[in-house]
C-alpha atoms as a PDB file:
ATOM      1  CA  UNK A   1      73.418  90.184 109.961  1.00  0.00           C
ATOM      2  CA  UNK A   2      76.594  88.743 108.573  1.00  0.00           C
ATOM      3  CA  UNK A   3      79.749  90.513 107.801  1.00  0.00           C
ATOM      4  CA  UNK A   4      79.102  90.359 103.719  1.00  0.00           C
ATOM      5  CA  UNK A   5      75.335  92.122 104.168  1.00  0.00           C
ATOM      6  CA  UNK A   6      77.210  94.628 106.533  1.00  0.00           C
ATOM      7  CA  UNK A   7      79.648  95.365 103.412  1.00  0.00           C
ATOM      8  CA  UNK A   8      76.724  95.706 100.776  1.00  0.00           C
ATOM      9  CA  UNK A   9      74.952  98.142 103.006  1.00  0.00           C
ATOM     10  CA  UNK A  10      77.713 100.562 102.751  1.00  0.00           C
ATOM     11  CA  UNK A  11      78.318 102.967 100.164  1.00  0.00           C
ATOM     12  CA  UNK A  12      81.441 104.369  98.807  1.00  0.00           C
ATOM     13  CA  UNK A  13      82.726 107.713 100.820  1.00  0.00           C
ATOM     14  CA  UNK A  14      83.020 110.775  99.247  1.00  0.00           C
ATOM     15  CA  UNK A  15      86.480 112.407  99.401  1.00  0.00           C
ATOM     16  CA  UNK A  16      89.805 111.072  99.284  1.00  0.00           C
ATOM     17  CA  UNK A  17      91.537 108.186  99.589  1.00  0.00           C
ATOM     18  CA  UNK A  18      91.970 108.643 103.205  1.00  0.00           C
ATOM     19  CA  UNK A  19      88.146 108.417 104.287  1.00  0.00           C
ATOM     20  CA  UNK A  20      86.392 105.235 104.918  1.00  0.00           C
ATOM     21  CA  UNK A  21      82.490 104.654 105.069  1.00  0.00           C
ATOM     22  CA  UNK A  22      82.200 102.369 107.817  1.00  0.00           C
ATOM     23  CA  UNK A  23      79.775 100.843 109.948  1.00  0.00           C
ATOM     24  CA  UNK A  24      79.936  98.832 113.654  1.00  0.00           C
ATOM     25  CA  UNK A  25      79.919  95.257 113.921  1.00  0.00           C
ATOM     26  CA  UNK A  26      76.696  94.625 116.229  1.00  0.00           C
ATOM     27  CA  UNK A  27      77.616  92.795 119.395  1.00  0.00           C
ATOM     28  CA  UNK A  28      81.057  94.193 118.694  1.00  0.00           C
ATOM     29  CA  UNK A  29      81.252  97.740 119.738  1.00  0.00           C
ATOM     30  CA  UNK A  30      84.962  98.060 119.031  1.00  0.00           C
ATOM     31  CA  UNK A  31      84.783  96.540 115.601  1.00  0.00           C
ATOM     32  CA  UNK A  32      83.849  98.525 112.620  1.00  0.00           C
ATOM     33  CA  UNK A  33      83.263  97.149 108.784  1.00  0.00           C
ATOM     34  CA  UNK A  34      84.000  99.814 106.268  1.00  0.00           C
ATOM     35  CA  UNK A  35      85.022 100.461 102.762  1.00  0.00           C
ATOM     36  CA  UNK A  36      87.145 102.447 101.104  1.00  0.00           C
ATOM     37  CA  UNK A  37      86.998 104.752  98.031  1.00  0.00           C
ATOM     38  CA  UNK A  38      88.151 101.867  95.804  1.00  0.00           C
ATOM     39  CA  UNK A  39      85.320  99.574  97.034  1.00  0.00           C
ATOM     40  CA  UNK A  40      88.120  97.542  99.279  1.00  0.00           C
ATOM     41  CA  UNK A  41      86.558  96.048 102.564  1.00  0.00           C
ATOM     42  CA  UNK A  42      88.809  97.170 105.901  1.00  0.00           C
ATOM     43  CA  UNK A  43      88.101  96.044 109.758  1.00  0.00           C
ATOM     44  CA  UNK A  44      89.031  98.937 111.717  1.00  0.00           C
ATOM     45  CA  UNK A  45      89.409  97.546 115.455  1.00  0.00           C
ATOM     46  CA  UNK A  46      89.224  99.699 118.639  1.00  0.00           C
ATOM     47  CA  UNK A  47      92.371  99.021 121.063  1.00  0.00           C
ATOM     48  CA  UNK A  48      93.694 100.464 124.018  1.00  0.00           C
ATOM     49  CA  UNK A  49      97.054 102.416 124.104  1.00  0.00           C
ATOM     50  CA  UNK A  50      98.667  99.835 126.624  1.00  0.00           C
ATOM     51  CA  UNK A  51      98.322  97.270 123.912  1.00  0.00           C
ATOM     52  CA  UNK A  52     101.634  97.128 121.865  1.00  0.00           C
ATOM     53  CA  UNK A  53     101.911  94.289 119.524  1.00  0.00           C
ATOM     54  CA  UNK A  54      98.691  92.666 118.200  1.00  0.00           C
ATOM     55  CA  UNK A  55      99.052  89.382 116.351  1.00  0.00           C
ATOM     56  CA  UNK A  56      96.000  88.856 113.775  1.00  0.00           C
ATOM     57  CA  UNK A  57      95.889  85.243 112.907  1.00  0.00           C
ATOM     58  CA  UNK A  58      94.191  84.645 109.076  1.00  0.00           C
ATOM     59  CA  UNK A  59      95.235  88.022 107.559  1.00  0.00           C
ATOM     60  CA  UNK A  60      96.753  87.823 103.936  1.00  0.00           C
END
């Protein structure tokens, strides 16, 4: 499954603009796609506290 059929599986969350829907990226355990409560797609990644800076190559 790719990450767009991920994304159309999910529905919007109920609440407030604070809660996501999400859903884990298979093979990926520390990977999540979700959505928020405007529809907007998010990658919410799973990182250990030692980590300080991250660099995420691609993001606009």
């Amino acid at each position: 499954m790719n990450l767009i059929e991920l994304y159309d599986s999910l529905s919007f969350p109920d609440g407030n603009e604070k809660v996501f829907n999400a859903i884990q990226i298979p093979e990926y355990s520390n990977f999540r796609i979700a959505i928020d409560i405007e529809g907007n797609p998010i990658i919410l990644l799973s990182v250990s506290n030692a980590i300080k800076n991250i660099a995420l190559k691609n993001f606009a």
